[in-house]
PDB file of N, CA and C in Angstrom:
ATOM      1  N   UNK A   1       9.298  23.888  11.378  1.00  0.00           N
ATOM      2  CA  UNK A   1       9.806  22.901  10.450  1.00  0.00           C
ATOM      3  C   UNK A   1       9.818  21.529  11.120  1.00  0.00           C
ATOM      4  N   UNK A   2       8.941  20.571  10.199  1.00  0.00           N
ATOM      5  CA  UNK A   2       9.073  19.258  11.022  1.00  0.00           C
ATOM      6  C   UNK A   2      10.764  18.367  11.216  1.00  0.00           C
ATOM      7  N   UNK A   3      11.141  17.821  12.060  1.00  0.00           N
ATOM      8  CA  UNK A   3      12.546  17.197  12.188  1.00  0.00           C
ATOM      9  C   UNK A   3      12.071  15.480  11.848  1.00  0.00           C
ATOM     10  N   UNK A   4      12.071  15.788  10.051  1.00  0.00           N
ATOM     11  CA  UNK A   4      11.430  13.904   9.512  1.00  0.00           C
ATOM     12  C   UNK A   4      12.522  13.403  10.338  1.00  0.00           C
ATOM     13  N   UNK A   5      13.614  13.419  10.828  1.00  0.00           N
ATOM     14  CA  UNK A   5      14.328  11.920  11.270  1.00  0.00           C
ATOM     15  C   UNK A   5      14.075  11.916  12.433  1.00  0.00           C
ATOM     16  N   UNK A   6      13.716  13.017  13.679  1.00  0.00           N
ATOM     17  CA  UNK A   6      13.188  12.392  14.944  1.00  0.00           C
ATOM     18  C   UNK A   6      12.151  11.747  14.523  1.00  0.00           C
ATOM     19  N   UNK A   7      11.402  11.888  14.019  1.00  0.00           N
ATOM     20  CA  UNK A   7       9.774  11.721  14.131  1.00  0.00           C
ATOM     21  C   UNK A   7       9.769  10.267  13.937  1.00  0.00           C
ATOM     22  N   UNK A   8      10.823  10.181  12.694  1.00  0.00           N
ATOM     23  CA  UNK A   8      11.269   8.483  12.006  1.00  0.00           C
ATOM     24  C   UNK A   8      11.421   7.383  13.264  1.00  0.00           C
ATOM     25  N   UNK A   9      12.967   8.398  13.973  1.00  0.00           N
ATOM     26  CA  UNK A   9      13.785   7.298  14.905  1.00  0.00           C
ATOM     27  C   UNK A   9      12.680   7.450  16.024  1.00  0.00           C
ATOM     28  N   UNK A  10      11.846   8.196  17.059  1.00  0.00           N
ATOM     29  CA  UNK A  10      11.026   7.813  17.957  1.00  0.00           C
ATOM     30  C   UNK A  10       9.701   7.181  17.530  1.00  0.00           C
ATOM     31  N   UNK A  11       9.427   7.529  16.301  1.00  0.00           N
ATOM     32  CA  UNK A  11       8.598   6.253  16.436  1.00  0.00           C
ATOM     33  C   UNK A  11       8.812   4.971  15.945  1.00  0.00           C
ATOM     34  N   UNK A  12       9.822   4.817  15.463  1.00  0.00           N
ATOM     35  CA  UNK A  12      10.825   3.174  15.247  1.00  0.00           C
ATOM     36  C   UNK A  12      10.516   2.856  16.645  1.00  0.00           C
ATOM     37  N   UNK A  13      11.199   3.816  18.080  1.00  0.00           N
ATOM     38  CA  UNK A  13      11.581   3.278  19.204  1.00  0.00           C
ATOM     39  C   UNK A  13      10.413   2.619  19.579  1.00  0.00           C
ATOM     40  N   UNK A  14       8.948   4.254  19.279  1.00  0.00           N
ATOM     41  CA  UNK A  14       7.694   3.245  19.971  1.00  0.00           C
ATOM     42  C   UNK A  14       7.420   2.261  19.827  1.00  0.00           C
ATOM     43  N   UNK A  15       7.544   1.634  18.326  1.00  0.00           N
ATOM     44  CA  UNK A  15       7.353   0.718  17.979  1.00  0.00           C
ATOM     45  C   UNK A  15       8.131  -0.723  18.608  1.00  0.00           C
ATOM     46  N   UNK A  16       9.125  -0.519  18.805  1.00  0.00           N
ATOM     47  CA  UNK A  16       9.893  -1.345  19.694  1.00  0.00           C
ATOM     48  C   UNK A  16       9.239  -1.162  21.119  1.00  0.00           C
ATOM     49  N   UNK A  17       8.957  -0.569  21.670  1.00  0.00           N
ATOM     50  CA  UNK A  17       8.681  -0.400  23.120  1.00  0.00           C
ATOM     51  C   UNK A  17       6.987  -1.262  23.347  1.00  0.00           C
ATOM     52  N   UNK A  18       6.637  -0.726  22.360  1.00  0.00           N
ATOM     53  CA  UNK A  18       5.023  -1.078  22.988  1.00  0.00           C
ATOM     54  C   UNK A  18       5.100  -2.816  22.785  1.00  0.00           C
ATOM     55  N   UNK A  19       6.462  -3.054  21.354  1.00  0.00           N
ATOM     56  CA  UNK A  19       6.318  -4.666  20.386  1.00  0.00           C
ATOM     57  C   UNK A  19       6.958  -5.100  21.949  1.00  0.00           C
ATOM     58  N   UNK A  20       8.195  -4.792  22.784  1.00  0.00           N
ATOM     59  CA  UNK A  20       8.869  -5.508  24.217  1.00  0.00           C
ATOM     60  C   UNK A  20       7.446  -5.235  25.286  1.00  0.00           C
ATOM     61  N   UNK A  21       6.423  -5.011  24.986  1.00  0.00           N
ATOM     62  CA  UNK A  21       5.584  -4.660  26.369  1.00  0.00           C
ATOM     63  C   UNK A  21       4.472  -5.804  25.987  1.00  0.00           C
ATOM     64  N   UNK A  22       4.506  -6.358  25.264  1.00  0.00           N
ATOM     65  CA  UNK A  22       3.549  -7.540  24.100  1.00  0.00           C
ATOM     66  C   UNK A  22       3.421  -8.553  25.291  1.00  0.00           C
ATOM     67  N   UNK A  23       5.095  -8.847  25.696  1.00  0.00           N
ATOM     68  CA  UNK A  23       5.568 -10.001  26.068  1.00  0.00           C
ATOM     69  C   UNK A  23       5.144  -9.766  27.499  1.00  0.00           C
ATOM     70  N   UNK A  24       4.932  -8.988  27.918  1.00  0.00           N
ATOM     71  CA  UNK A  24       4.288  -8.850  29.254  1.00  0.00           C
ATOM     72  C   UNK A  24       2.699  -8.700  29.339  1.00  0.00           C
ATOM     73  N   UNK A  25       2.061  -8.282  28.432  1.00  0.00           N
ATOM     74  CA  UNK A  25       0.896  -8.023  28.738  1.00  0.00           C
ATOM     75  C   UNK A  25       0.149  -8.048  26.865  1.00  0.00           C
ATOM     76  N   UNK A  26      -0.111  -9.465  26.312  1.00  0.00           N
ATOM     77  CA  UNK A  26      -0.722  -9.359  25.209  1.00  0.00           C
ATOM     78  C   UNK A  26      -1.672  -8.445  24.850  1.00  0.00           C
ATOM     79  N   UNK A  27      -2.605  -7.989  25.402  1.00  0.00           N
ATOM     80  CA  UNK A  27      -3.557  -6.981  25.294  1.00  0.00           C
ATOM     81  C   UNK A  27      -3.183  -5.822  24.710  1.00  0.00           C
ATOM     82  N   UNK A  28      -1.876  -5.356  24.567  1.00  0.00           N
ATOM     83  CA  UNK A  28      -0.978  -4.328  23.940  1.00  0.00           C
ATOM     84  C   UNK A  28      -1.089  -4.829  22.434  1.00  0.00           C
ATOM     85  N   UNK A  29      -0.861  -5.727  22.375  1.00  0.00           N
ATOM     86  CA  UNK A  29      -1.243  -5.848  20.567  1.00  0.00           C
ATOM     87  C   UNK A  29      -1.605  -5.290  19.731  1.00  0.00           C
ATOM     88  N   UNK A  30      -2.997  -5.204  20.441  1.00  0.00           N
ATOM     89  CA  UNK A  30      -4.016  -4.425  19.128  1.00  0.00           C
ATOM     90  C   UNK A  30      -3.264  -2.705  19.001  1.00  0.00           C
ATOM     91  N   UNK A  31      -2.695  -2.581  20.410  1.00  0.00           N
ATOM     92  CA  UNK A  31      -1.983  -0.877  19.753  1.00  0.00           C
ATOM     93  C   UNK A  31      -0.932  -1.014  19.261  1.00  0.00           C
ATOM     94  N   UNK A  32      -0.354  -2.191  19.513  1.00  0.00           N
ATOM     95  CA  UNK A  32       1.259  -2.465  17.965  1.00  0.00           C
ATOM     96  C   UNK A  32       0.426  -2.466  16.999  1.00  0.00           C
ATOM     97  N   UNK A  33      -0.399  -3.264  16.714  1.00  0.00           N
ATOM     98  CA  UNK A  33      -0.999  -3.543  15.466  1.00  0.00           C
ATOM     99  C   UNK A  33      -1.341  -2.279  14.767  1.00  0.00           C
ATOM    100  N   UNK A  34      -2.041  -1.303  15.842  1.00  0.00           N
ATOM    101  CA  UNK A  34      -2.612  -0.135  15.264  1.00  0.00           C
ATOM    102  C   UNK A  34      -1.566   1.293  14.596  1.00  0.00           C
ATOM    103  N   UNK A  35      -0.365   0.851  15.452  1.00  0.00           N
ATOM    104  CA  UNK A  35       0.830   1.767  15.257  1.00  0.00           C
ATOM    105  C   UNK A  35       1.789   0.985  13.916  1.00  0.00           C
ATOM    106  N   UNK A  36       1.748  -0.053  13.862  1.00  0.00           N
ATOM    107  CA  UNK A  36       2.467  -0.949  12.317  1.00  0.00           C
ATOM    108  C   UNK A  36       1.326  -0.358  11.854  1.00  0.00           C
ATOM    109  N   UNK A  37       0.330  -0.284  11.515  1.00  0.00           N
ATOM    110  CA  UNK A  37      -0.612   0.156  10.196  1.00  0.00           C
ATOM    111  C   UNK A  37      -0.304   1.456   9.357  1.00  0.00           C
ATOM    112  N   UNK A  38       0.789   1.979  10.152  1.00  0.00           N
ATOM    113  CA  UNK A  38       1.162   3.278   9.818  1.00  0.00           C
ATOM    114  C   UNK A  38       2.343   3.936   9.279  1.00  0.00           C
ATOM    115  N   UNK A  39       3.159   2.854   9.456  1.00  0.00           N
ATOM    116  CA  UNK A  39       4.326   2.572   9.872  1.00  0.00           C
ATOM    117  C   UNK A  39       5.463   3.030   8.662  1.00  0.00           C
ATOM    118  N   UNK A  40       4.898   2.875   7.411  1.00  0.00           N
ATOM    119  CA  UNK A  40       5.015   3.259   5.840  1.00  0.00           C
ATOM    120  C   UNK A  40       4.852   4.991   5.758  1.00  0.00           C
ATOM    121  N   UNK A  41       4.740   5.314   6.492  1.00  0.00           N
ATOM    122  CA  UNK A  41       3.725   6.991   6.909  1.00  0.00           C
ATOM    123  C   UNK A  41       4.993   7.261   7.712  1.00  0.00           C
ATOM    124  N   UNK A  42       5.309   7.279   8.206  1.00  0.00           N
ATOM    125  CA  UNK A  42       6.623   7.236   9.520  1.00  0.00           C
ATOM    126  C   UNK A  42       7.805   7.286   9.201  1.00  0.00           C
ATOM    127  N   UNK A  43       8.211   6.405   7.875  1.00  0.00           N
ATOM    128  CA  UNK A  43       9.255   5.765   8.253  1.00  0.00           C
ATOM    129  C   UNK A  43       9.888   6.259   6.715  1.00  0.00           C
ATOM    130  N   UNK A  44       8.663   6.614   5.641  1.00  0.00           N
ATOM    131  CA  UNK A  44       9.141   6.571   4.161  1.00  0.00           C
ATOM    132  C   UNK A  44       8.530   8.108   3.750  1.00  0.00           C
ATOM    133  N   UNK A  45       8.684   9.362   3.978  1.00  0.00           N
ATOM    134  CA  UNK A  45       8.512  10.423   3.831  1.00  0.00           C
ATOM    135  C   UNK A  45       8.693  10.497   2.104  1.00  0.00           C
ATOM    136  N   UNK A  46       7.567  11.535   1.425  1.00  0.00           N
ATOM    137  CA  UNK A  46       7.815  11.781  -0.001  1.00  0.00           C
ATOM    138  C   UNK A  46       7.389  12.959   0.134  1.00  0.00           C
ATOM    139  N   UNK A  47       7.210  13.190  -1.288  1.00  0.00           N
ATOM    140  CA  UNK A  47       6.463  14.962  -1.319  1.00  0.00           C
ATOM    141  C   UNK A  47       4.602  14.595  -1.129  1.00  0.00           C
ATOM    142  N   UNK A  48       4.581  13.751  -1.101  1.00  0.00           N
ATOM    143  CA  UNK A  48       2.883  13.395  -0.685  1.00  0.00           C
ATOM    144  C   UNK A  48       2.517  13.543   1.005  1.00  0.00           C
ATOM    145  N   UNK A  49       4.038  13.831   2.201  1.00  0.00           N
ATOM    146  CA  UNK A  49       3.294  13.890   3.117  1.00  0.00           C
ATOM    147  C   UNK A  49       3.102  14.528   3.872  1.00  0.00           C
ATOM    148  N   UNK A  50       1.982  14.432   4.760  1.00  0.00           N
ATOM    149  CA  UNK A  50       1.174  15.520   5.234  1.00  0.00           C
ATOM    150  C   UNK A  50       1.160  15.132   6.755  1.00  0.00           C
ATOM    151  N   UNK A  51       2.243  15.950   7.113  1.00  0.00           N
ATOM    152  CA  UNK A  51       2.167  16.304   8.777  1.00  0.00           C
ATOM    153  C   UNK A  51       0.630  16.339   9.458  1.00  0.00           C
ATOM    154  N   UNK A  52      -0.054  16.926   9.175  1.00  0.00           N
ATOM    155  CA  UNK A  52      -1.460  16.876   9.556  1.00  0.00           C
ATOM    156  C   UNK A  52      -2.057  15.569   9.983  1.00  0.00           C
ATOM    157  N   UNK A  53      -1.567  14.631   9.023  1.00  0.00           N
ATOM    158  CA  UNK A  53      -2.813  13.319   8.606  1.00  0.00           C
ATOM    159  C   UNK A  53      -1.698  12.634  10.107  1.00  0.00           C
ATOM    160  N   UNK A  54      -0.769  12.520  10.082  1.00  0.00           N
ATOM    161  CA  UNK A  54       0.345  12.120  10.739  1.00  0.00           C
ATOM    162  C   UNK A  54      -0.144  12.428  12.072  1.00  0.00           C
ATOM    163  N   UNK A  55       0.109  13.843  12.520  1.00  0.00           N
ATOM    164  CA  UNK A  55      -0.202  14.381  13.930  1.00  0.00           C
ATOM    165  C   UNK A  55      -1.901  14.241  13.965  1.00  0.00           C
ATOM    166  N   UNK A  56      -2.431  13.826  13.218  1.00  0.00           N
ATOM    167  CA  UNK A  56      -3.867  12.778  14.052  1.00  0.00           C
ATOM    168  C   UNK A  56      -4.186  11.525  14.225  1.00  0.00           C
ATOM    169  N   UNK A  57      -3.107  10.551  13.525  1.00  0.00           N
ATOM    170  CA  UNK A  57      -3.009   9.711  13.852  1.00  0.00           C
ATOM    171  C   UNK A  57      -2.150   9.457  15.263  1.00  0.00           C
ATOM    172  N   UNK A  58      -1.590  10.297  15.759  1.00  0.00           N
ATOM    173  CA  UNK A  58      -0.323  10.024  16.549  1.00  0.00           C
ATOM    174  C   UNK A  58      -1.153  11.034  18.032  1.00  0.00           C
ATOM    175  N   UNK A  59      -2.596  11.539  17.803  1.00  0.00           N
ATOM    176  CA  UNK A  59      -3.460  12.206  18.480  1.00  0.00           C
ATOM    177  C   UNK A  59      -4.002  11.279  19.186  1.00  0.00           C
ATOM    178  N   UNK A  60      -4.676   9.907  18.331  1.00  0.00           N
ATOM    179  CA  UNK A  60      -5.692   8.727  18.304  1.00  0.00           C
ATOM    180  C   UNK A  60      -4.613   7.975  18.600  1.00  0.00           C
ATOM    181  N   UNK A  61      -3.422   8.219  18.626  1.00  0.00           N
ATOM    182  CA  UNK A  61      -2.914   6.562  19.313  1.00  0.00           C
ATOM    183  C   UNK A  61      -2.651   6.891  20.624  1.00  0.00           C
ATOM    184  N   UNK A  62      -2.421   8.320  20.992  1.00  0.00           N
ATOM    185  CA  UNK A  62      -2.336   8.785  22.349  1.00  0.00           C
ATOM    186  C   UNK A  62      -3.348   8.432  23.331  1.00  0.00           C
ATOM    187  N   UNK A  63      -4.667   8.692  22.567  1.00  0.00           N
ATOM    188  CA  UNK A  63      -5.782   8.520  23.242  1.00  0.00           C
ATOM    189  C   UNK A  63      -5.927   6.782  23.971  1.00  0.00           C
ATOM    190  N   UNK A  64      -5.589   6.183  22.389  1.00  0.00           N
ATOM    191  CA  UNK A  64      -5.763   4.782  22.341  1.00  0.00           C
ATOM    192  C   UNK A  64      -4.758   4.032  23.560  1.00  0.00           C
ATOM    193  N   UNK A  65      -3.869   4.960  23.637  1.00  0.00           N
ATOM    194  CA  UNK A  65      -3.074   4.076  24.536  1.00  0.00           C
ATOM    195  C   UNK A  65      -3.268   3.783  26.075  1.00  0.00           C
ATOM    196  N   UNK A  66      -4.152   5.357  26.410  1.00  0.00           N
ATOM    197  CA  UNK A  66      -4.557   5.816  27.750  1.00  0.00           C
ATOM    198  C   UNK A  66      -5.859   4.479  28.077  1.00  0.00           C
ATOM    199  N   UNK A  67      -5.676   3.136  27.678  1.00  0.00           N
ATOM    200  CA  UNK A  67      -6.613   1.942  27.311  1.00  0.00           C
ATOM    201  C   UNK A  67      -5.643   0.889  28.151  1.00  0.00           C
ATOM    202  N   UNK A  68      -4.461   0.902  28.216  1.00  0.00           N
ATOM    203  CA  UNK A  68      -3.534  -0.149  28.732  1.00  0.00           C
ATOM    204  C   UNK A  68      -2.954   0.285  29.804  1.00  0.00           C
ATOM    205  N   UNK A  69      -2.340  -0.789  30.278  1.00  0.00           N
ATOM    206  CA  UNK A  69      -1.812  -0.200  31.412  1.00  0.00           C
ATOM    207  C   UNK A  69      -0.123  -0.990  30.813  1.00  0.00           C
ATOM    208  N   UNK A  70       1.261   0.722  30.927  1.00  0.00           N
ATOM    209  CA  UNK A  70       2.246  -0.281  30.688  1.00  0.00           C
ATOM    210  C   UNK A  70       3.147  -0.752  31.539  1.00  0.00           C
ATOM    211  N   UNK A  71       3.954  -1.311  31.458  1.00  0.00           N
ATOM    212  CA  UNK A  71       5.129  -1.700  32.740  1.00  0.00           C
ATOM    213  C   UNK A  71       6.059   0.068  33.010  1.00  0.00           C
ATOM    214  N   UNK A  72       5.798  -0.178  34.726  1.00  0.00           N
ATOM    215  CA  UNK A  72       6.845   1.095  35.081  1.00  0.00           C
ATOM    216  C   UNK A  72       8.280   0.852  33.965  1.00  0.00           C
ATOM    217  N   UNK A  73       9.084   0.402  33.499  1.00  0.00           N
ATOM    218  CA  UNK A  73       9.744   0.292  32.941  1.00  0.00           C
ATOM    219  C   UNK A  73       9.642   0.708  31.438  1.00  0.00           C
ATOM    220  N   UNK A  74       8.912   0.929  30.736  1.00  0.00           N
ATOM    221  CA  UNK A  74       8.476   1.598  29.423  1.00  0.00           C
ATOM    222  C   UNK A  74       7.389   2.748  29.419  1.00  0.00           C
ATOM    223  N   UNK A  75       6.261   2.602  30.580  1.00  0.00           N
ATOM    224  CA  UNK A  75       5.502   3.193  30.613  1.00  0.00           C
ATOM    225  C   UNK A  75       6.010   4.962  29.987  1.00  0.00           C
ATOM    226  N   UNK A  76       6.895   5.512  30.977  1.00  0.00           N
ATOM    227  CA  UNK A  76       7.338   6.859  30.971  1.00  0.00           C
ATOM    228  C   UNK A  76       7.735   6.951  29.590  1.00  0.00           C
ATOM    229  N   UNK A  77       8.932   6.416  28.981  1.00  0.00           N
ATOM    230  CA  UNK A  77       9.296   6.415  27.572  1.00  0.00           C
ATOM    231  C   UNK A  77       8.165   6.356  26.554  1.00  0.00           C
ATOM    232  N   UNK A  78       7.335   5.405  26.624  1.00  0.00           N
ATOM    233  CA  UNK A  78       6.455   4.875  25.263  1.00  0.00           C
ATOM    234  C   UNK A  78       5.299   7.130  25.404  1.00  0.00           C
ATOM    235  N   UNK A  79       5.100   7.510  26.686  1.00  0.00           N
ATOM    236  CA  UNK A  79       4.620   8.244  26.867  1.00  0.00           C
ATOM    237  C   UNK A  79       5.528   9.774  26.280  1.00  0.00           C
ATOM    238  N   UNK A  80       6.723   9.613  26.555  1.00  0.00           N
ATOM    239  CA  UNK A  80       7.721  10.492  26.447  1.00  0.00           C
ATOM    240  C   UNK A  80       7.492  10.715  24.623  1.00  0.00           C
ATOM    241  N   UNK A  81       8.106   9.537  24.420  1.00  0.00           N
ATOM    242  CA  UNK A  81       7.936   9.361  22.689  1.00  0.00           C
ATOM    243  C   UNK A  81       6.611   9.722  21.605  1.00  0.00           C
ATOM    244  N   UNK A  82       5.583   9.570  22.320  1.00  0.00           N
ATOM    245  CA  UNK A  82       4.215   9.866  21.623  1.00  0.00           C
ATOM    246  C   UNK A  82       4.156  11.102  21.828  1.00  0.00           C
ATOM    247  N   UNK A  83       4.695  12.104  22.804  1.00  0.00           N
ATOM    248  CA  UNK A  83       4.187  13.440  22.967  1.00  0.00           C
ATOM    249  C   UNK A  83       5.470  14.123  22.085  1.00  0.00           C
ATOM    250  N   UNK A  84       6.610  13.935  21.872  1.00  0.00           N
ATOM    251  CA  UNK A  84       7.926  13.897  21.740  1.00  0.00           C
ATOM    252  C   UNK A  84       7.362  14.218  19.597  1.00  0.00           C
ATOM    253  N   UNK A  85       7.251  12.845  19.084  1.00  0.00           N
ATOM    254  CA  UNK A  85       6.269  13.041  17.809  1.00  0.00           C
ATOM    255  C   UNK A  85       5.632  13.661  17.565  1.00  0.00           C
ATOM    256  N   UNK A  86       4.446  13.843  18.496  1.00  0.00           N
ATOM    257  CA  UNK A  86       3.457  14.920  18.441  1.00  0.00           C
ATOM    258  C   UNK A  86       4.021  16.493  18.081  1.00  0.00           C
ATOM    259  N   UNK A  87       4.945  16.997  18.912  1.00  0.00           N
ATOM    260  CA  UNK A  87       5.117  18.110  19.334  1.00  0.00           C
ATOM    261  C   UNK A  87       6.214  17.992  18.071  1.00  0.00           C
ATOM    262  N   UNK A  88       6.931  17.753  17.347  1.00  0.00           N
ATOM    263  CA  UNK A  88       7.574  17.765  16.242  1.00  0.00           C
ATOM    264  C   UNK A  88       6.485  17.265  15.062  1.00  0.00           C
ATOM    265  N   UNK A  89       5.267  16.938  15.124  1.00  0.00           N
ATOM    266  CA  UNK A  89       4.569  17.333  13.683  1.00  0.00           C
ATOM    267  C   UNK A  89       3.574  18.217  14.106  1.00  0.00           C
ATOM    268  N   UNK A  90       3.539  18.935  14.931  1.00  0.00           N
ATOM    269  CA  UNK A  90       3.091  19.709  15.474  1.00  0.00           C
ATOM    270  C   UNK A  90       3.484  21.178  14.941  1.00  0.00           C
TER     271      UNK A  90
END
């Protein structure tokens, strides 16, 4: 059974984590950008959604992320949280 409100509140957090890692290293952008595109999917659950479509997007941002490099200070978390999602729409 998926747990919709972790899935909600850690990826709110990612979203905060990767948006505070901006300010250190702009190049992170394009994966805020890519993680807000989704964000409606995340955050607003109906009877239309589909864990599936979810846990491949959250597959491809894993991948996508292994692209940046983040600050020891978020790095572990932003990592914690993507596998954390995963493994609850999983």
């Amino acid at each position: 059974m998926v747990d919709l409100k972790k899935v909600q509140e850690d990826y709110l957090l990612l979203l905060q984590l990767v948006q505070s890692e901006m300010a250190m290293n702009t190049s992170v952008e394009s994966l805020f950008n890519y993680l807000k595109s989704k964000e409606g999917h995340f955050t607003h659950f109906d009877q239309n959604f589909n864990s599936k479509d979810l846990l491949e997007f959250i597959r491809t941002v894993n991948r996508y992320a292994d692209e940046f490099l983040f600050s020891d200070q978020n790095n572990a978390q932003i990592r914690k949280l993507m596998n954390s999602i995963y493994e609850n729409l999983g």
